[in-house]
C-alpha atoms as a PDB file:
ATOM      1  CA  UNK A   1     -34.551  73.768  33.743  1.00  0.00           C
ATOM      2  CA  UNK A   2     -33.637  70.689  35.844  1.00  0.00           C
ATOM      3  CA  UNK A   3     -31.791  68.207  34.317  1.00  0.00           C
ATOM      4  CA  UNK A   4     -33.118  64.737  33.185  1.00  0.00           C
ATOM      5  CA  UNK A   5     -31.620  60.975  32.955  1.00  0.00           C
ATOM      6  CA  UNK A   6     -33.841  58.367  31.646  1.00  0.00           C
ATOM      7  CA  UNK A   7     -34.886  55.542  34.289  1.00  0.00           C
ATOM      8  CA  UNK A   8     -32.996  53.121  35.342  1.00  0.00           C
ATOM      9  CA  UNK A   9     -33.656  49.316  36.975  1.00  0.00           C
ATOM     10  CA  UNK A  10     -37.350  47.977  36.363  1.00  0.00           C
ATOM     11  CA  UNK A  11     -37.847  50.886  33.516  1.00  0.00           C
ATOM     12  CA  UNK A  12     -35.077  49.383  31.229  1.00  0.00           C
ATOM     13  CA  UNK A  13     -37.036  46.320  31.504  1.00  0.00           C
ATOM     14  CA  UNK A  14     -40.752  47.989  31.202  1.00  0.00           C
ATOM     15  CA  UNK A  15     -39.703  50.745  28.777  1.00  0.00           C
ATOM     16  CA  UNK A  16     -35.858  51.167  27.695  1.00  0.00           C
ATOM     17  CA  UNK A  17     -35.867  47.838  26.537  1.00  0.00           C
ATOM     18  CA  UNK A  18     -38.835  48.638  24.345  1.00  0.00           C
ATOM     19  CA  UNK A  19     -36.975  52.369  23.867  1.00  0.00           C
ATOM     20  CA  UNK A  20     -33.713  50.706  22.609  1.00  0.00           C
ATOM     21  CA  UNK A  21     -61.618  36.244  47.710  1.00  0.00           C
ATOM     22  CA  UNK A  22     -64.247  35.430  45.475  1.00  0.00           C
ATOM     23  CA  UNK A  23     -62.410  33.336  43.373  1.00  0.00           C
ATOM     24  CA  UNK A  24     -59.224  31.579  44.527  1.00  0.00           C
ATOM     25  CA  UNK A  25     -56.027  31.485  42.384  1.00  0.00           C
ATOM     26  CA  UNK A  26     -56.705  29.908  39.020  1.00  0.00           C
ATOM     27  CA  UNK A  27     -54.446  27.787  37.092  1.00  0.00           C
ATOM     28  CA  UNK A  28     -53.324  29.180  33.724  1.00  0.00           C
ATOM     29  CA  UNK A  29     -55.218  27.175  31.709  1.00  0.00           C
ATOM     30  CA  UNK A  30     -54.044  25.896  28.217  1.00  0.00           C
ATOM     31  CA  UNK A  31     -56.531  28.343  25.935  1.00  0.00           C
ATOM     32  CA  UNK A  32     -58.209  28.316  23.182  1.00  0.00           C
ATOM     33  CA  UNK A  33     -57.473  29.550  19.349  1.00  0.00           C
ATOM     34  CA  UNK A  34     -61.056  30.398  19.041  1.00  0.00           C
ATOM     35  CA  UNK A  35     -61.450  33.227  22.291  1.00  0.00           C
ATOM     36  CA  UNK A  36     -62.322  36.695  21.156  1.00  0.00           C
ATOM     37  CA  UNK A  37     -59.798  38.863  21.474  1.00  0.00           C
ATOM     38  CA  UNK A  38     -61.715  41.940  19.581  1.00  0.00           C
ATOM     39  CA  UNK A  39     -60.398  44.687  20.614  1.00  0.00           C
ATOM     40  CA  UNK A  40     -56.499  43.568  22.148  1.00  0.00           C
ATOM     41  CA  UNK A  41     -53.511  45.309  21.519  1.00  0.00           C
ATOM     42  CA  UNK A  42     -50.009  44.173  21.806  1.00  0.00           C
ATOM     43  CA  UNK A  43     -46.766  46.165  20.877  1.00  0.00           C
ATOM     44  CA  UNK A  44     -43.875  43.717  20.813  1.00  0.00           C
ATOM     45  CA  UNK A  45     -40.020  44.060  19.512  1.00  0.00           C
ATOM     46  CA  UNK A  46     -36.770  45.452  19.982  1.00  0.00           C
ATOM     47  CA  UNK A  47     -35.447  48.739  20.499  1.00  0.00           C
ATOM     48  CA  UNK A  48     -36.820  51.137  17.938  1.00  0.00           C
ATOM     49  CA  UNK A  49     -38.761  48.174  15.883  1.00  0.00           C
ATOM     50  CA  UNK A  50     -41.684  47.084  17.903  1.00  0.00           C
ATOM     51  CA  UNK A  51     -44.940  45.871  16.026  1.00  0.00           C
ATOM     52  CA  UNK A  52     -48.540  46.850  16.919  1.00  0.00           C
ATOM     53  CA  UNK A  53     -51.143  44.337  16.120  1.00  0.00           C
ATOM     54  CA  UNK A  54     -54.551  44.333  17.022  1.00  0.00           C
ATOM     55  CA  UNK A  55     -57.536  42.348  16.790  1.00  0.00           C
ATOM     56  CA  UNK A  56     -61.086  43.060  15.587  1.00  0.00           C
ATOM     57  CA  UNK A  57     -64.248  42.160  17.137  1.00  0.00           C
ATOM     58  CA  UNK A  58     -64.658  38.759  17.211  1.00  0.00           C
ATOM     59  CA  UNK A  59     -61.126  37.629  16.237  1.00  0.00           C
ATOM     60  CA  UNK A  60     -59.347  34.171  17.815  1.00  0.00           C
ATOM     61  CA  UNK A  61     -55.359  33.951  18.198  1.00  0.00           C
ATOM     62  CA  UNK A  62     -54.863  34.475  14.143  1.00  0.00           C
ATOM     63  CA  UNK A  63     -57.330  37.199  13.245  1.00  0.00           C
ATOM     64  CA  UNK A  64     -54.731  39.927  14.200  1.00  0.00           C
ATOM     65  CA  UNK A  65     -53.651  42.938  11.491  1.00  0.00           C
ATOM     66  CA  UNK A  66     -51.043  45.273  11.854  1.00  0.00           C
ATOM     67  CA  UNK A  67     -51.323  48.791  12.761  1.00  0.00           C
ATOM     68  CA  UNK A  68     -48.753  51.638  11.338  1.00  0.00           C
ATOM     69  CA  UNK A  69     -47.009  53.360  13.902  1.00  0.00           C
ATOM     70  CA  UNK A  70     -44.878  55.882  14.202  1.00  0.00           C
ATOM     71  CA  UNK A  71     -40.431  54.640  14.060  1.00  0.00           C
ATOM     72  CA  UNK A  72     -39.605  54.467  17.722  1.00  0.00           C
ATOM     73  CA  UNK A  73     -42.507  53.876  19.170  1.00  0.00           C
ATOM     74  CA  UNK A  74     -42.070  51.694  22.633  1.00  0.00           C
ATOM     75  CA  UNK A  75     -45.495  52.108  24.376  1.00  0.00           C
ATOM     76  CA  UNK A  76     -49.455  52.398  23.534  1.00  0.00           C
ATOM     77  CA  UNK A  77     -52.851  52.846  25.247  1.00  0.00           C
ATOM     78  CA  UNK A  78     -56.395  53.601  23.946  1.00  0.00           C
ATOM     79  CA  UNK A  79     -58.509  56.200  25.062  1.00  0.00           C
ATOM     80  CA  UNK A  80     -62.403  57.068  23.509  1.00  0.00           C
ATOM     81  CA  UNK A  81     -63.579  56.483  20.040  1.00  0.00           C
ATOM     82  CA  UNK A  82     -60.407  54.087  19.486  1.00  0.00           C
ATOM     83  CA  UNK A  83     -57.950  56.994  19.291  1.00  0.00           C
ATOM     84  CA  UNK A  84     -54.413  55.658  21.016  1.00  0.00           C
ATOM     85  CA  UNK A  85     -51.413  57.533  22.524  1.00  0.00           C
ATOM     86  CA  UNK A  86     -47.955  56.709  21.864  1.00  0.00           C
ATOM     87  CA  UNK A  87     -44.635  57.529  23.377  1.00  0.00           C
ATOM     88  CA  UNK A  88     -40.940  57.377  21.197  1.00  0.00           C
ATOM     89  CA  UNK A  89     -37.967  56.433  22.050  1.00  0.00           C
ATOM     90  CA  UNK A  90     -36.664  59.890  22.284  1.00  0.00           C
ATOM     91  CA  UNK A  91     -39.798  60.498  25.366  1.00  0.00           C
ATOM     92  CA  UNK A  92     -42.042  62.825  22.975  1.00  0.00           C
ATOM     93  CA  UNK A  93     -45.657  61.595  22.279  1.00  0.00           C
ATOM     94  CA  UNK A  94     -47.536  61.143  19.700  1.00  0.00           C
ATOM     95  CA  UNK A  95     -52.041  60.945  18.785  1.00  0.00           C
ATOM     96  CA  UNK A  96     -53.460  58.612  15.733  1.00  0.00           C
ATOM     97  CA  UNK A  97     -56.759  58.805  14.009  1.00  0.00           C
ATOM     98  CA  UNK A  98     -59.259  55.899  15.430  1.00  0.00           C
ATOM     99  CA  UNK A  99     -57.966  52.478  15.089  1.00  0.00           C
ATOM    100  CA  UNK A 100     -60.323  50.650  12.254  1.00  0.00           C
ATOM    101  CA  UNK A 101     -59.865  47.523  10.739  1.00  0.00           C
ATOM    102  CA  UNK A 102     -57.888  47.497   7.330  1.00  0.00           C
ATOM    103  CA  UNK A 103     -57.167  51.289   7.522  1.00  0.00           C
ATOM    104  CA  UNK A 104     -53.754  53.324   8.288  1.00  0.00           C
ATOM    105  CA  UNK A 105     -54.109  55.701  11.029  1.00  0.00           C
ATOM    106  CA  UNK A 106     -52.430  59.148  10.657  1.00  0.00           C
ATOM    107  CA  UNK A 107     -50.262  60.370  13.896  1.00  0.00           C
ATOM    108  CA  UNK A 108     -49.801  63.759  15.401  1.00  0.00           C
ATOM    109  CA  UNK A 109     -47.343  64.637  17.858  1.00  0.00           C
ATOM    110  CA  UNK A 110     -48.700  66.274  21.197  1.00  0.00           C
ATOM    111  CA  UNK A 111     -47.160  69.354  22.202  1.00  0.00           C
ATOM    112  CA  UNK A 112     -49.017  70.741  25.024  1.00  0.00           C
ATOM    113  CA  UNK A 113     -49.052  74.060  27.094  1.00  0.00           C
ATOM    114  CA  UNK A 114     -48.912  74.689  31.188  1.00  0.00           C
ATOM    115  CA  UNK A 115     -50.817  77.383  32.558  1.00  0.00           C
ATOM    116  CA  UNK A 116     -47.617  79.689  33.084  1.00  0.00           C
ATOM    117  CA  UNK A 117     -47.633  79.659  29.376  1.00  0.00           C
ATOM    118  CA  UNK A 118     -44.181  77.068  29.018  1.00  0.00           C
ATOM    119  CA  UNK A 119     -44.590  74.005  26.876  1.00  0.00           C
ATOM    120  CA  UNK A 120     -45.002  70.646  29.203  1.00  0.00           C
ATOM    121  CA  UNK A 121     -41.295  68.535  29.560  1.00  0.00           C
ATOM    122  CA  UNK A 122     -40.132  65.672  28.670  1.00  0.00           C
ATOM    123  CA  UNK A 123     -39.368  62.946  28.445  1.00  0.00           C
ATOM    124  CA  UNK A 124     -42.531  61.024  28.639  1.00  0.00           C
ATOM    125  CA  UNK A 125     -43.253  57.588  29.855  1.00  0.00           C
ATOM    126  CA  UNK A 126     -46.544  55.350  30.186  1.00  0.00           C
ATOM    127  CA  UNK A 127     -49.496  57.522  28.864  1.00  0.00           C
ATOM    128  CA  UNK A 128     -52.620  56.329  30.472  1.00  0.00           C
ATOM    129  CA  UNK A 129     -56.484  57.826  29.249  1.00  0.00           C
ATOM    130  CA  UNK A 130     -58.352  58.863  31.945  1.00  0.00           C
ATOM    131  CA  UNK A 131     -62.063  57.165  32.543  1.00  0.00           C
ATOM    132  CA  UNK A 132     -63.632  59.941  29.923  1.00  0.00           C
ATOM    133  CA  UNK A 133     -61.069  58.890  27.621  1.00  0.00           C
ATOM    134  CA  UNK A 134     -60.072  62.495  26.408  1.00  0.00           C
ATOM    135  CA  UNK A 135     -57.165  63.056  28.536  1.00  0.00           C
ATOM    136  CA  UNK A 136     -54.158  61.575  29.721  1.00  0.00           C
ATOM    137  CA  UNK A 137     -51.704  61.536  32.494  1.00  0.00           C
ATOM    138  CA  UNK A 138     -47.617  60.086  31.792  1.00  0.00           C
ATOM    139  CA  UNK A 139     -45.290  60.003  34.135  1.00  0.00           C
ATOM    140  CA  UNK A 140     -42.218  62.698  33.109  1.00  0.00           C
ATOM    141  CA  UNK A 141     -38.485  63.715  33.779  1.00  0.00           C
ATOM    142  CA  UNK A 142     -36.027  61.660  36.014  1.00  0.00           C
ATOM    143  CA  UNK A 143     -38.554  58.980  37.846  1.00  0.00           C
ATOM    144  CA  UNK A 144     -35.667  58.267  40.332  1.00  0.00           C
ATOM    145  CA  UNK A 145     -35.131  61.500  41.753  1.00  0.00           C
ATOM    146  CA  UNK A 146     -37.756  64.100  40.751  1.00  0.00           C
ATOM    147  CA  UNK A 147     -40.799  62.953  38.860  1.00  0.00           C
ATOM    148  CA  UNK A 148     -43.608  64.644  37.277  1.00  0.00           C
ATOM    149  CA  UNK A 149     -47.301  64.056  36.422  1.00  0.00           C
ATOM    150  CA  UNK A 150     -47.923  65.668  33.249  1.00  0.00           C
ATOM    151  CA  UNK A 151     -52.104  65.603  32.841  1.00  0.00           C
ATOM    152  CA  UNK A 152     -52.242  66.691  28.872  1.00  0.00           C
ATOM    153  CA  UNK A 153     -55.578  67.062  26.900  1.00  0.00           C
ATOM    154  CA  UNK A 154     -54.463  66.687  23.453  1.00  0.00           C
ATOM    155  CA  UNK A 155     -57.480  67.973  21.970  1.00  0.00           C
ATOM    156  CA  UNK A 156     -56.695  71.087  23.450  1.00  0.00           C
ATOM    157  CA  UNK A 157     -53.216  71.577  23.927  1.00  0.00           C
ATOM    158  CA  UNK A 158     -53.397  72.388  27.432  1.00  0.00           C
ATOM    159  CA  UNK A 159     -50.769  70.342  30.720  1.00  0.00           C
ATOM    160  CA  UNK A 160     -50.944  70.519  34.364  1.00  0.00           C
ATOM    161  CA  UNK A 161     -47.643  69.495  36.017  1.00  0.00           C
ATOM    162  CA  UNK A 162     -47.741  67.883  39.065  1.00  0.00           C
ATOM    163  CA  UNK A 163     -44.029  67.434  40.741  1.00  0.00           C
ATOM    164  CA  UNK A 164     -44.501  64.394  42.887  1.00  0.00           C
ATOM    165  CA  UNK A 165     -41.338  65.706  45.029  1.00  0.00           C
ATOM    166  CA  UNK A 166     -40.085  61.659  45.605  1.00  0.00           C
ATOM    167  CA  UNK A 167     -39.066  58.521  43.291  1.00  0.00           C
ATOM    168  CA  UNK A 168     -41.355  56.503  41.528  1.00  0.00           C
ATOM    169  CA  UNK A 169     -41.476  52.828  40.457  1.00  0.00           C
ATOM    170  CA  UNK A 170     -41.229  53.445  36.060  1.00  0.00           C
ATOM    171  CA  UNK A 171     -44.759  51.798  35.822  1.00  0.00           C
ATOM    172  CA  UNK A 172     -47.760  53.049  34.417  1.00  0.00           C
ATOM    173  CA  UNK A 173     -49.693  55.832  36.191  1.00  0.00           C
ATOM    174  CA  UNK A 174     -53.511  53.573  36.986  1.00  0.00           C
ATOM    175  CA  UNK A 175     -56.883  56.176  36.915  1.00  0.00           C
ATOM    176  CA  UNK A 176     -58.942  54.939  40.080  1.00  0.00           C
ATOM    177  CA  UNK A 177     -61.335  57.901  39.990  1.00  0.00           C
ATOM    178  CA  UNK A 178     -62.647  60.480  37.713  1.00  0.00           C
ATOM    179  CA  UNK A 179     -59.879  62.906  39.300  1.00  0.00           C
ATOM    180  CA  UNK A 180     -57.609  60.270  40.917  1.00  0.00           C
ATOM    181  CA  UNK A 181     -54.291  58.432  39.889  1.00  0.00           C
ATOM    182  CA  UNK A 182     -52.352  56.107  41.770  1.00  0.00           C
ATOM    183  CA  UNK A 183     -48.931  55.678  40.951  1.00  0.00           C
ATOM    184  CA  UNK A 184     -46.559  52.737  42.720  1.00  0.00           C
ATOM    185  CA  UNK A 185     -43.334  53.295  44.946  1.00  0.00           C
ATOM    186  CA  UNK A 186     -41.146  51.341  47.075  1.00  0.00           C
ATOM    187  CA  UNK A 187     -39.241  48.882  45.743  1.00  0.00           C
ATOM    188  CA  UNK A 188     -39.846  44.766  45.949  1.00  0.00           C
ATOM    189  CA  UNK A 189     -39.696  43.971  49.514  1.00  0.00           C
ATOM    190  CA  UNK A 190     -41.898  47.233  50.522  1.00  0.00           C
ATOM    191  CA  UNK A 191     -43.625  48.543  47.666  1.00  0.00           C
ATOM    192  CA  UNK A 192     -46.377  50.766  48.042  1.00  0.00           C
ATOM    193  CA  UNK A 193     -48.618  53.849  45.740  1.00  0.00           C
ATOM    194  CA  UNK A 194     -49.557  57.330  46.131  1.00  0.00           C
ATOM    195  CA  UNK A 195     -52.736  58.618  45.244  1.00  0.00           C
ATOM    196  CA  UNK A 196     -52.278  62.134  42.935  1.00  0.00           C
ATOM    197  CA  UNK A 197     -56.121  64.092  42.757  1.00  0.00           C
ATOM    198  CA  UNK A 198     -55.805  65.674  39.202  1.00  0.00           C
ATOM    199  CA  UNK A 199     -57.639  68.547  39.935  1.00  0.00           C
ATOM    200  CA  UNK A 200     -55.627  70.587  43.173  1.00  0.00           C
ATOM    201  CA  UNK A 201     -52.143  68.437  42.713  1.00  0.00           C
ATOM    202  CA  UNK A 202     -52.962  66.746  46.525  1.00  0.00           C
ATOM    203  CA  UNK A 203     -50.670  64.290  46.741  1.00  0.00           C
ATOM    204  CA  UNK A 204     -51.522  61.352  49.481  1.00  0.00           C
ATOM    205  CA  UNK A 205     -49.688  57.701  50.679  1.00  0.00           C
ATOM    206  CA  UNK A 206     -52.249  55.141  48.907  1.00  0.00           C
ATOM    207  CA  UNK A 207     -52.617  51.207  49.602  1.00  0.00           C
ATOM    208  CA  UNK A 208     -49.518  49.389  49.886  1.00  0.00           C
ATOM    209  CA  UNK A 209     -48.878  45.842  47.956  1.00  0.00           C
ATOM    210  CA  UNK A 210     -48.005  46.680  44.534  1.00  0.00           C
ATOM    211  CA  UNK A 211     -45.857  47.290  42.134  1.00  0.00           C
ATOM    212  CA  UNK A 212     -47.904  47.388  38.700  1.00  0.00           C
ATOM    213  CA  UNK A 213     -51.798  48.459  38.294  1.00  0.00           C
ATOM    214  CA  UNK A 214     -54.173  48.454  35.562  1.00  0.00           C
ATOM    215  CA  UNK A 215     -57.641  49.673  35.921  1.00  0.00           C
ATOM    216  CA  UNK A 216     -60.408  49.297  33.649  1.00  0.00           C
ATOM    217  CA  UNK A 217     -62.017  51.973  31.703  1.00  0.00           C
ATOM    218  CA  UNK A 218     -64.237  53.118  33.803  1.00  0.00           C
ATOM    219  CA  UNK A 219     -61.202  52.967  36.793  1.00  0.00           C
ATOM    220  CA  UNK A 220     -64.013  50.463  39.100  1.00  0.00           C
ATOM    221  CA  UNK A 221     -61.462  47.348  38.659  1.00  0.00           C
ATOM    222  CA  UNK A 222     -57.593  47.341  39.360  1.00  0.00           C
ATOM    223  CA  UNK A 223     -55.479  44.081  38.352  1.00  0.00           C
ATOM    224  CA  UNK A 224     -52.249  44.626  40.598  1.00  0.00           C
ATOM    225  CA  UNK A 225     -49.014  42.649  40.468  1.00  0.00           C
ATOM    226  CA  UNK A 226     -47.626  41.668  44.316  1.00  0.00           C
ATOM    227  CA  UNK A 227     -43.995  42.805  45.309  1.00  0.00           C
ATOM    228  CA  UNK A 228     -42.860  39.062  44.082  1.00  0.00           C
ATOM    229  CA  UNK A 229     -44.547  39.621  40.441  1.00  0.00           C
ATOM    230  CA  UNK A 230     -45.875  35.882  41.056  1.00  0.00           C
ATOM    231  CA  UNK A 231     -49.658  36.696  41.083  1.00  0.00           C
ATOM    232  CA  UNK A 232     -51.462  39.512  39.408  1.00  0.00           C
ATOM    233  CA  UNK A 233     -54.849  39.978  41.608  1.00  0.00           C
ATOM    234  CA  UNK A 234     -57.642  41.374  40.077  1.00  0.00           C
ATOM    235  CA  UNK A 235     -60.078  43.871  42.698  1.00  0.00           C
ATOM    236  CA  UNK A 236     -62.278  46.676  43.065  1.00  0.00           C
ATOM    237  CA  UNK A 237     -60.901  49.424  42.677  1.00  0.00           C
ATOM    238  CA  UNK A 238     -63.214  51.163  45.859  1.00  0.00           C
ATOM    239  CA  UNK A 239     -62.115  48.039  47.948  1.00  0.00           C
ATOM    240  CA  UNK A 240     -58.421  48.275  47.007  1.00  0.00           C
ATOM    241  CA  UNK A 241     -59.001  51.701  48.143  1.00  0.00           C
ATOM    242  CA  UNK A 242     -60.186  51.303  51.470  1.00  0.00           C
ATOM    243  CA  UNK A 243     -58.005  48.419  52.490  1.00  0.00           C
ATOM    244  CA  UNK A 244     -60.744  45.872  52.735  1.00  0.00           C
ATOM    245  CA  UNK A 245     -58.816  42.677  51.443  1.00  0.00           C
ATOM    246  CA  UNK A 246     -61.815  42.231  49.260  1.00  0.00           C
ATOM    247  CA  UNK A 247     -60.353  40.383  45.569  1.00  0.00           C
ATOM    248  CA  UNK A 248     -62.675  39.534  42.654  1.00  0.00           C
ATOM    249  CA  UNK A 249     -60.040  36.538  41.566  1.00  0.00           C
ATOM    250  CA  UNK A 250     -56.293  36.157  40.881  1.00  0.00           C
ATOM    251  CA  UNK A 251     -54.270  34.556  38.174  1.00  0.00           C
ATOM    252  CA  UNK A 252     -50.502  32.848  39.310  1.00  0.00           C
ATOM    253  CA  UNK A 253     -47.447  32.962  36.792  1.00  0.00           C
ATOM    254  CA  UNK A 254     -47.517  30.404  34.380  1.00  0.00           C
ATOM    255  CA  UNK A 255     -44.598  27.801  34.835  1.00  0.00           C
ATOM    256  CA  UNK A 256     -41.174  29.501  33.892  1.00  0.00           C
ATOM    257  CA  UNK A 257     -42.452  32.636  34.418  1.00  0.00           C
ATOM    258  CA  UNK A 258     -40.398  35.254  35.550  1.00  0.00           C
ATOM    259  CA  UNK A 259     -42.843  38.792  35.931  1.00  0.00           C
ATOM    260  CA  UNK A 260     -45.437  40.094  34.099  1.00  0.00           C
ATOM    261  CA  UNK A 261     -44.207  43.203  32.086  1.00  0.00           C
ATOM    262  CA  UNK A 262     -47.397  44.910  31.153  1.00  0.00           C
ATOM    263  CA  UNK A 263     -50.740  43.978  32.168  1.00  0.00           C
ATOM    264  CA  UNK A 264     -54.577  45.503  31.031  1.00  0.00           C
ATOM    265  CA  UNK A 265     -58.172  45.444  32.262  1.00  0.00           C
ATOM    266  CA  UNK A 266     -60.413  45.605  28.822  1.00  0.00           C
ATOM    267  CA  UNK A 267     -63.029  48.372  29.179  1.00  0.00           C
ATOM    268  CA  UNK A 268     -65.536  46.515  31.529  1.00  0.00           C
ATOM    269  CA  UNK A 269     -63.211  44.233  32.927  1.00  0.00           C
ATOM    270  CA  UNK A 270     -64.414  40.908  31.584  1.00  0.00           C
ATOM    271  CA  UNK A 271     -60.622  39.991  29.860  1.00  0.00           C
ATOM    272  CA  UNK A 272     -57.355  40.645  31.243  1.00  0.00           C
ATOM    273  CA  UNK A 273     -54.556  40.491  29.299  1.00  0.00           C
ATOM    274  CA  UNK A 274     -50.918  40.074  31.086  1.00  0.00           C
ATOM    275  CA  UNK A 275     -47.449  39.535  28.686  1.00  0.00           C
ATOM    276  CA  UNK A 276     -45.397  37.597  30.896  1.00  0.00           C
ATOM    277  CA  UNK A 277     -41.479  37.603  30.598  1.00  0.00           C
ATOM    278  CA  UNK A 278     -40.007  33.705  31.034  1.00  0.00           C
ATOM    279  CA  UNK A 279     -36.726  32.618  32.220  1.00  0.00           C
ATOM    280  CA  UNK A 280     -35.179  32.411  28.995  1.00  0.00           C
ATOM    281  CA  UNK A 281     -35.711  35.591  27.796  1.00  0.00           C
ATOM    282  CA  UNK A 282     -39.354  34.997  25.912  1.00  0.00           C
ATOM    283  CA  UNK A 283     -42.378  36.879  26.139  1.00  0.00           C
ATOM    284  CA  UNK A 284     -45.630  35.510  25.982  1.00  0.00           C
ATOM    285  CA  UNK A 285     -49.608  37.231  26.589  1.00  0.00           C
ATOM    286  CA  UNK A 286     -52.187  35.551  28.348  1.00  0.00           C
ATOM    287  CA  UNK A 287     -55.621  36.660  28.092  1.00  0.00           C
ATOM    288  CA  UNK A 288     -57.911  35.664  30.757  1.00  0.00           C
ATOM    289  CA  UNK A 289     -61.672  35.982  31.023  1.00  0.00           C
ATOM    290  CA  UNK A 290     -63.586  36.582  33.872  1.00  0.00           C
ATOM    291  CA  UNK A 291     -66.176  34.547  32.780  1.00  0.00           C
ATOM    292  CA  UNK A 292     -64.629  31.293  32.730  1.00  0.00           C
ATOM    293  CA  UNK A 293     -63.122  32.032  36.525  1.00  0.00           C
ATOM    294  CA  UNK A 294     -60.319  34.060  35.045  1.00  0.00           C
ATOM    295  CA  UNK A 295     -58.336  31.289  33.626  1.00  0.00           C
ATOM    296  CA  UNK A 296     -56.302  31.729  30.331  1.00  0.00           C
ATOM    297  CA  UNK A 297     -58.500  31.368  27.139  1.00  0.00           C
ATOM    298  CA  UNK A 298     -55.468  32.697  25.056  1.00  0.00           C
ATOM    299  CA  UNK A 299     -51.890  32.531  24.417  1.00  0.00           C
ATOM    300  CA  UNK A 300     -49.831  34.838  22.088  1.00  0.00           C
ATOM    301  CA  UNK A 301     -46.384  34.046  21.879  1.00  0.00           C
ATOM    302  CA  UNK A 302     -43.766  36.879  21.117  1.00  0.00           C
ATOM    303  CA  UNK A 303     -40.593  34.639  20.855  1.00  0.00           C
ATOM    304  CA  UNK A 304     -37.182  36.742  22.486  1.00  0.00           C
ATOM    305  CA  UNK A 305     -38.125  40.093  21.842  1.00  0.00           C
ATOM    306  CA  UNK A 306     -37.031  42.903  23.921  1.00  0.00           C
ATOM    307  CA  UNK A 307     -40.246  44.139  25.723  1.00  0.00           C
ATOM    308  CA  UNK A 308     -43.923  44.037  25.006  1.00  0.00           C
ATOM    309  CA  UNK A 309     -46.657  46.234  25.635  1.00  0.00           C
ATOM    310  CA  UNK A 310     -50.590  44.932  26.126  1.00  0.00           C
ATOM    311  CA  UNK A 311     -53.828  47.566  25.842  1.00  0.00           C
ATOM    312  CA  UNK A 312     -57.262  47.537  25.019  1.00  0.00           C
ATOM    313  CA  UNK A 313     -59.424  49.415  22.940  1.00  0.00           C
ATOM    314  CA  UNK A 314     -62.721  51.211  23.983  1.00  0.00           C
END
């Protein structure tokens, strides 16, 4: 078994720290308590003590209710019928019941099973649903040296590992098919992605640009962050593909703004929602809706808290 060290660099800020065009740029905006966030999820804290909060249909700024988690837990997405994915502290993952208003989901940790028979490795990192929403794909092992893609079907038990065979940025794998993930490399002054097709393990250079994705549900939009973390552009996902400079709009850093630390299409793209880390150590999340030229309808603030984490239910 090869050995494993947990990431280093941009993961201590993304996940350690959690562990322990169409439309020009648009100004932030100054929001609105009354914008619907139905359906946001944030995970904010400090090592080991992070909250998840979400917000039900038709909920403004202060309609938010906490959701039991698991101790440890230091990072969250949604997949179908409102059923999340977690990952610990200590890399392992864990499956709740479907998120519903007032209720306390149970949680089930995920052990799944390779084809050779041998149970899937950690540690995990950034479990992201797939567009059907029953499967997911995390990024595993030592991310500076020799990564895996660990594709896991929880309702099944069943993993296909997929050694990527160079280092990868400690971001969140993005779906941008049915059967295709991109994942970013590079560093800051050259990042870039490979493109990973889930079904043969075909591993390919993708478009170059960015260093954070998020697609929607259905992987047809992809909000990417720029090798300066300044400006988070928001695009097709079949135009980002094929390189056509296409962009559906853009949203700049708000003043004192540092980088974005998470970012998340909701399931038809209509609301983005981007936690950006300031100068002085605060978090804040933005929510911006397409339909009022992406500007900010909503502001969340986190205070000094160690990392933050944003998703979206289905």
């Amino acid at each position: 078994m090869r050995p494993v060290r947990r990431p280093s660099g941009i993961a201590r800020l993304l996940l350690l720290a959690m562990l322990a065009g169409a439309v020009g740029a648009c100004d932030t905006g100054l929001g609105t308590a009354t914008a619907d966030l139905g359906g946001l999820l944030t995970l904010a804290g400090d090592p080991g003590d992070a909250a998840l909060r979400t917000w039900p249909p038709g909920s403004g700024t202060d309609g938010d209710e906490t959701v039991k988690t698991p101790k440890g837990t230091a990072w969250v997405a949604a997949g179908r019928s409102d059923v999340l994915v977690a990952t610990l502290v200590d890399g392992s993952l864990r499956t709740s019941d479907p998120i519903h208003p007032g209720e306390v989901p149970a949680w089930r940790k995920v052990v799944a099973t390779g084809g050779d028979g041998h149970t899937a490795a950690g540690p995990f990192y950034f479990p992201t649903w797939d567009p059907e929403g029953g499967r997911f794909a995390a990024l595993a092992g030592d991310l500076d040296a020799a990564p895996t893609l660990t594709l896991i079907d929880p309702s099944g038990g069943s993993a296909f590992e997929i050694e990527l065979g160079r280092p990868v940025v400690a971001a969140p794998p993005a779906w941008v098919g049915a059967d295709l993930v991109a994942i970013a490399v590079g560093d800051a002054t050259a990042p870039g992605s490979i493109l990973i097709d889930t079904t043969t393990g075909e591993i390919r250079d993708g478009p170059a640009g960015g260093r954070l994705f998020a697609t929607s549900a259905d992987g047809a939009t992809i909000a990417i962050v720029g090798g300066d973390g300044g400006t988070v552009t928001i695009r097709s996902t079949e135009g980002w593909l094929a390189g056509d400079g296409s962009s559906i709009g853009s949203v700049d850093a708000p003043p004192g703004a540092v980088a974005p630390t998470a970012l998340a299409l909701d399931a038809d793209a209509s609301r983005l929602a981007i936690a950006w880390l300031d100068d002085g150590g605060a978090i804040s999340i933005a929510v911006h809706d397409r339909s009022a030229a992406w500007r900010r309808v909503a502001k969340i603030d986190e205070g000094k808290v160690a990392g933050a984490v944003v998703a979206w239910l289905r």
